[in-house]
C-alpha atoms as a PDB file:
ATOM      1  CA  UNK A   1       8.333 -28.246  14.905  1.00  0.00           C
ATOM      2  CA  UNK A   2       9.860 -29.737  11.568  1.00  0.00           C
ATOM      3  CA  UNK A   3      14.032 -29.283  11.209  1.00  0.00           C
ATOM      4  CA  UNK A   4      15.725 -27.692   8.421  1.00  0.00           C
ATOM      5  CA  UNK A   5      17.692 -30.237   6.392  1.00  0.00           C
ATOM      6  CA  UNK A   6      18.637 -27.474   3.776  1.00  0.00           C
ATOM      7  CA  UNK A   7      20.583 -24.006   3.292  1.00  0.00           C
ATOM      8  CA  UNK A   8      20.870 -21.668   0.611  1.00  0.00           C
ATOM      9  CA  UNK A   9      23.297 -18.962   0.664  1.00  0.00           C
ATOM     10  CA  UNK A  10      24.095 -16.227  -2.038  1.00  0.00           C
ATOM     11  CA  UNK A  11      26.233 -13.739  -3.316  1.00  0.00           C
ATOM     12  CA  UNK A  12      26.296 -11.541  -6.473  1.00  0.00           C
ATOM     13  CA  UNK A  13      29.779 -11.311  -8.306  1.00  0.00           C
ATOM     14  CA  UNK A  14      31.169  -8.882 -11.199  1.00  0.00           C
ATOM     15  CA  UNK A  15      32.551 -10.675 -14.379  1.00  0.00           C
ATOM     16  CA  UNK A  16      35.178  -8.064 -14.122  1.00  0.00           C
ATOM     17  CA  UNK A  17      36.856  -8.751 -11.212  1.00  0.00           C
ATOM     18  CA  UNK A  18      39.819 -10.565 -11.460  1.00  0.00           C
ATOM     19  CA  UNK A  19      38.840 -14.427 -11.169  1.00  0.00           C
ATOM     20  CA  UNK A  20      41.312 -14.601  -8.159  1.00  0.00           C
ATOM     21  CA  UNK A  21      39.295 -12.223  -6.026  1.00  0.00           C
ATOM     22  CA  UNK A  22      35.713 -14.124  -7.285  1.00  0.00           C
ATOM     23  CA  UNK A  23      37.171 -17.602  -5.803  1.00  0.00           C
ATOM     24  CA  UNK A  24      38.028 -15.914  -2.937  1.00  0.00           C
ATOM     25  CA  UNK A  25      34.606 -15.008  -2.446  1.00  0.00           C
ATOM     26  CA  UNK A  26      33.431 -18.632  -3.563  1.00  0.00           C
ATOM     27  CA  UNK A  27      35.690 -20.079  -1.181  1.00  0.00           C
ATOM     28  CA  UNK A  28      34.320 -17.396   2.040  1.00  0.00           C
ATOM     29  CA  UNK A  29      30.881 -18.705   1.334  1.00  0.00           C
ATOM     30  CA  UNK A  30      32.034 -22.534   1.712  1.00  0.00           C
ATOM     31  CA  UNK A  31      33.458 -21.500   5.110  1.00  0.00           C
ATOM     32  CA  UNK A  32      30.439 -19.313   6.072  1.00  0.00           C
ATOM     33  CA  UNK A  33      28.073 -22.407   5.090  1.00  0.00           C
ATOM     34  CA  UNK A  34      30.374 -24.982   7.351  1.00  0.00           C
ATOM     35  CA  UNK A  35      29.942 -22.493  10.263  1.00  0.00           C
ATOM     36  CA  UNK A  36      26.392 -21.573  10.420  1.00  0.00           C
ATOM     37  CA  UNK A  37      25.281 -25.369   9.984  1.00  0.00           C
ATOM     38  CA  UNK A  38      27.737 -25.965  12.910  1.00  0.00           C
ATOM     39  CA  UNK A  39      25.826 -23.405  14.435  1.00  0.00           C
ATOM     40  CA  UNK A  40      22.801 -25.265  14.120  1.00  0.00           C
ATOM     41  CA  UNK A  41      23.844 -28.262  15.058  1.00  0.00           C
ATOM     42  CA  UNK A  42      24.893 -29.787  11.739  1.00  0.00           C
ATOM     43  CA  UNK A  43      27.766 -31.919  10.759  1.00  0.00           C
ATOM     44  CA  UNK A  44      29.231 -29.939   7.964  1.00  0.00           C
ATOM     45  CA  UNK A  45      30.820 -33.157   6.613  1.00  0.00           C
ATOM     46  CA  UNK A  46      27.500 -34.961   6.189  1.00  0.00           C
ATOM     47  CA  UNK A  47      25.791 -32.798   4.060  1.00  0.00           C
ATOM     48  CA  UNK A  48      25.953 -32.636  -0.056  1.00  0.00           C
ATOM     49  CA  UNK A  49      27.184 -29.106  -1.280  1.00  0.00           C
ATOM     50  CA  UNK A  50      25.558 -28.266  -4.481  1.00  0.00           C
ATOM     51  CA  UNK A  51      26.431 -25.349  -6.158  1.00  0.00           C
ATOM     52  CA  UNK A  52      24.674 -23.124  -8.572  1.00  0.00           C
ATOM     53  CA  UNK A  53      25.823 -20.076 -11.173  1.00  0.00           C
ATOM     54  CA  UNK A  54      23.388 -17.742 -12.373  1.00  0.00           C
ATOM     55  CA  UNK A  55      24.848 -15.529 -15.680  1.00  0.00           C
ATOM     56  CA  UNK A  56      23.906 -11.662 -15.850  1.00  0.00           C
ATOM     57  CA  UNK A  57      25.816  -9.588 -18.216  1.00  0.00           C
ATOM     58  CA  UNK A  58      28.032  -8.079 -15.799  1.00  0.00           C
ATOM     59  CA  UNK A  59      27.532 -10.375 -12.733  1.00  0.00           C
ATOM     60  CA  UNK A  60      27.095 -14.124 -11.760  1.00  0.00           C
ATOM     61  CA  UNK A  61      24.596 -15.023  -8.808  1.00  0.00           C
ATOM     62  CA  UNK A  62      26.291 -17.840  -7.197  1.00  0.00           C
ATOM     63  CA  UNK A  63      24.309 -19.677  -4.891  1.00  0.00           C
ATOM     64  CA  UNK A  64      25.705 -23.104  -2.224  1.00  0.00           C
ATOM     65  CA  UNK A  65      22.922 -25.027  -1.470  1.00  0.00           C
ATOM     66  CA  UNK A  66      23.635 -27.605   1.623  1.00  0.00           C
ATOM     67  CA  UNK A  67      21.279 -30.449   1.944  1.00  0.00           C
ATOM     68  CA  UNK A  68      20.895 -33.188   4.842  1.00  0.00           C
ATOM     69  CA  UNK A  69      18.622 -35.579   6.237  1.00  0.00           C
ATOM     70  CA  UNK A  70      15.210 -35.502   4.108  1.00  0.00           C
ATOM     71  CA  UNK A  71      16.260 -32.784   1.571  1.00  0.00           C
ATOM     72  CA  UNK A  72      19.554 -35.308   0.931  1.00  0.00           C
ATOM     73  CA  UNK A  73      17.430 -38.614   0.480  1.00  0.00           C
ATOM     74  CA  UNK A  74      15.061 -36.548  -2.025  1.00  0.00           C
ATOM     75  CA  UNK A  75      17.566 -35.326  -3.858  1.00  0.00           C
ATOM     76  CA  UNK A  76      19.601 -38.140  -4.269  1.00  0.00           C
ATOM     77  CA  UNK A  77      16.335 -40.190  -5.292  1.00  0.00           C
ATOM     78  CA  UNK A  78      16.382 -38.726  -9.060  1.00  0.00           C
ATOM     79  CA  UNK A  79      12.657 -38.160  -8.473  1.00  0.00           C
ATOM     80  CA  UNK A  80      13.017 -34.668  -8.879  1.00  0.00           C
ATOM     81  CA  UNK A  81      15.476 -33.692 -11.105  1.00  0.00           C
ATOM     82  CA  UNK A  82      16.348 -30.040 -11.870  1.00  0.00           C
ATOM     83  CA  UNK A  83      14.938 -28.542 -15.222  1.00  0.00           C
ATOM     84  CA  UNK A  84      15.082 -25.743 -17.702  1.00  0.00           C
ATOM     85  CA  UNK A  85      17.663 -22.887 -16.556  1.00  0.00           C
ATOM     86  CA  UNK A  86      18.472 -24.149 -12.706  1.00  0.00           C
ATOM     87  CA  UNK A  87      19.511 -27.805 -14.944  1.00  0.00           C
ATOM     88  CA  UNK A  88      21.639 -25.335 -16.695  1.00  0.00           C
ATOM     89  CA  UNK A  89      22.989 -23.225 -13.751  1.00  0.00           C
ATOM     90  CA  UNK A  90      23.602 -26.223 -11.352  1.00  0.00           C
ATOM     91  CA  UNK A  91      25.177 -28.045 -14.822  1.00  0.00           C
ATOM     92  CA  UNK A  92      27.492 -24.986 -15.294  1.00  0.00           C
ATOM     93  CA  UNK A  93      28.708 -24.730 -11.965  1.00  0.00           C
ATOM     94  CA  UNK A  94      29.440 -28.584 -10.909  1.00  0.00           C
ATOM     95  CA  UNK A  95      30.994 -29.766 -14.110  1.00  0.00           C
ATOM     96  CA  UNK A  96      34.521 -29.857 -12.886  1.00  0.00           C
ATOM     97  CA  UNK A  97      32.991 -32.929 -10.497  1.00  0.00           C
ATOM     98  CA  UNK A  98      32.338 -34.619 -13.430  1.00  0.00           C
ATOM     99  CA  UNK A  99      29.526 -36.150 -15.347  1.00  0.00           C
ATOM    100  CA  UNK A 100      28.421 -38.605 -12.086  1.00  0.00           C
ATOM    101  CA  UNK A 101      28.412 -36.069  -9.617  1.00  0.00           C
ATOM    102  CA  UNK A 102      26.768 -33.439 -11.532  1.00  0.00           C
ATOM    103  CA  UNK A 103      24.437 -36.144 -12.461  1.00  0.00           C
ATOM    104  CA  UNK A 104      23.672 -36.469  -9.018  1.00  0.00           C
ATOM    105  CA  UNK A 105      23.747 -32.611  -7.638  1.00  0.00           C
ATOM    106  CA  UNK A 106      21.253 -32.018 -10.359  1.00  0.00           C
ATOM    107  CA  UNK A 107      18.751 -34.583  -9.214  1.00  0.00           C
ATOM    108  CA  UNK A 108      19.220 -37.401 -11.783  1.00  0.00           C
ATOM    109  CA  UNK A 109      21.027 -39.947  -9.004  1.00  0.00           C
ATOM    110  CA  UNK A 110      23.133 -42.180 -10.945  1.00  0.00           C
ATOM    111  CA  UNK A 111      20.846 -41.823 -14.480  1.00  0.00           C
ATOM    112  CA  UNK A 112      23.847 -40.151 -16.281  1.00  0.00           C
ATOM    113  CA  UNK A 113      22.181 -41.046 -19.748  1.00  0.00           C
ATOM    114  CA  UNK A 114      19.108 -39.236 -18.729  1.00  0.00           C
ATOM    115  CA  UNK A 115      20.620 -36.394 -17.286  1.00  0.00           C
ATOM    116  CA  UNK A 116      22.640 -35.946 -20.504  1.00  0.00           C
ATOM    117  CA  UNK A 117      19.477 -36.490 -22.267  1.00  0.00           C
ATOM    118  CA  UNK A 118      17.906 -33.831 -20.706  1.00  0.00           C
ATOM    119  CA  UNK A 119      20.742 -31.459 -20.431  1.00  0.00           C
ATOM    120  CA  UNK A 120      21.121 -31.508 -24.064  1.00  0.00           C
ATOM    121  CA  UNK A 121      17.581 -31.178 -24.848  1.00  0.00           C
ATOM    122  CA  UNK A 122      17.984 -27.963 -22.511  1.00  0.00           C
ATOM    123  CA  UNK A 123      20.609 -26.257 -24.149  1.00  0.00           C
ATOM    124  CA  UNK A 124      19.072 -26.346 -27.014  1.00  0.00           C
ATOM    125  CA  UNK A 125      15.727 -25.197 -25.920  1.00  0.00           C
ATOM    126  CA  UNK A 126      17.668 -22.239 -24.395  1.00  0.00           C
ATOM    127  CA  UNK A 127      19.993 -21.709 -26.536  1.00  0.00           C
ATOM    128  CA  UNK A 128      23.090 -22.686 -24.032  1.00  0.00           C
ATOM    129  CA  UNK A 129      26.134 -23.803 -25.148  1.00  0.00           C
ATOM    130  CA  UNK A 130      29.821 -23.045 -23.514  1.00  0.00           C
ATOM    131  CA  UNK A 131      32.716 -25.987 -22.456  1.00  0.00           C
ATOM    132  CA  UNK A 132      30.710 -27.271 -20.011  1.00  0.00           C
ATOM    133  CA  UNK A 133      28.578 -28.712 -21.816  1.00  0.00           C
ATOM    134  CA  UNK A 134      31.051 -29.908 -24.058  1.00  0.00           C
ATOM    135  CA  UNK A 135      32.616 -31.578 -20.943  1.00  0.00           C
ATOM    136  CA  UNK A 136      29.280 -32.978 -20.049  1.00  0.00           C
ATOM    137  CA  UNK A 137      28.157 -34.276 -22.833  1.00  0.00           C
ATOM    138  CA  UNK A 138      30.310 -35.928 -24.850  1.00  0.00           C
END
């Protein structure tokens, strides 16, 4: 039998709430990731957290994504880098780790100039824009 090396977990918020009350619920799913891979027998300090935002009109799907082992190794290879709107999401919601990181969480490993490249390209194919994009590419 094949072991998990990755976790999803999600959770719908409403724009309106006050943004003190959605990080509260950001920072409840961090804890409830760290406990159910200690659950399973997973260090919660050796995995890579990648995080991912979703925009509705009223609500945000937020999704943490924990990856280990295999699922780490592939996604840290670049050879299968996010595209069209989950480049976006996982770009929107891992831009305050700046341009490397995101680079990386996105699939790109350390090709920075091809994930802004290909972020850019995006965005305009979708019709994205918003500061973090300003923050990522330029």
């Amino acid at each position: 039998m094949s072991r998990h090396t990755q976790a999803h977990l999600n959770r719908t918020v409403n724009k309106n709430q006050p943004m003190a009350v959605r990080k509260k619920t950001l920072n409840q799913m961090h804890y409830y990731m760290g406990a159910k891979l200690i659950e399973f027998g997973v260090d919660p300090q050796s995995v890579m957290y990648r995080w991912m935002v979703s925009d509705r009109p009223e609500e945000q799907v937020c999704t943490l994504s924990a990856f280990w082992g295999d699922s780490l190794e592939k996604l840290l290879s670049g050879n299968e880098p996010l595209t069209d709107s989950e480049l976006i999401d996982c770009a929107r919601a891992n831009a305050s780790s700046g341009i490397a990181n995101t680079a990386k969480l996105c699939g790109y490993a350390n090709d920075v100039d091809r994930f802004r490249s290909a972020l850019q390209d995006t965005s305009q194919q979708l019709d994205v824009s918003g500061k973090f994009l300003d923050k990522l590419l330029n």
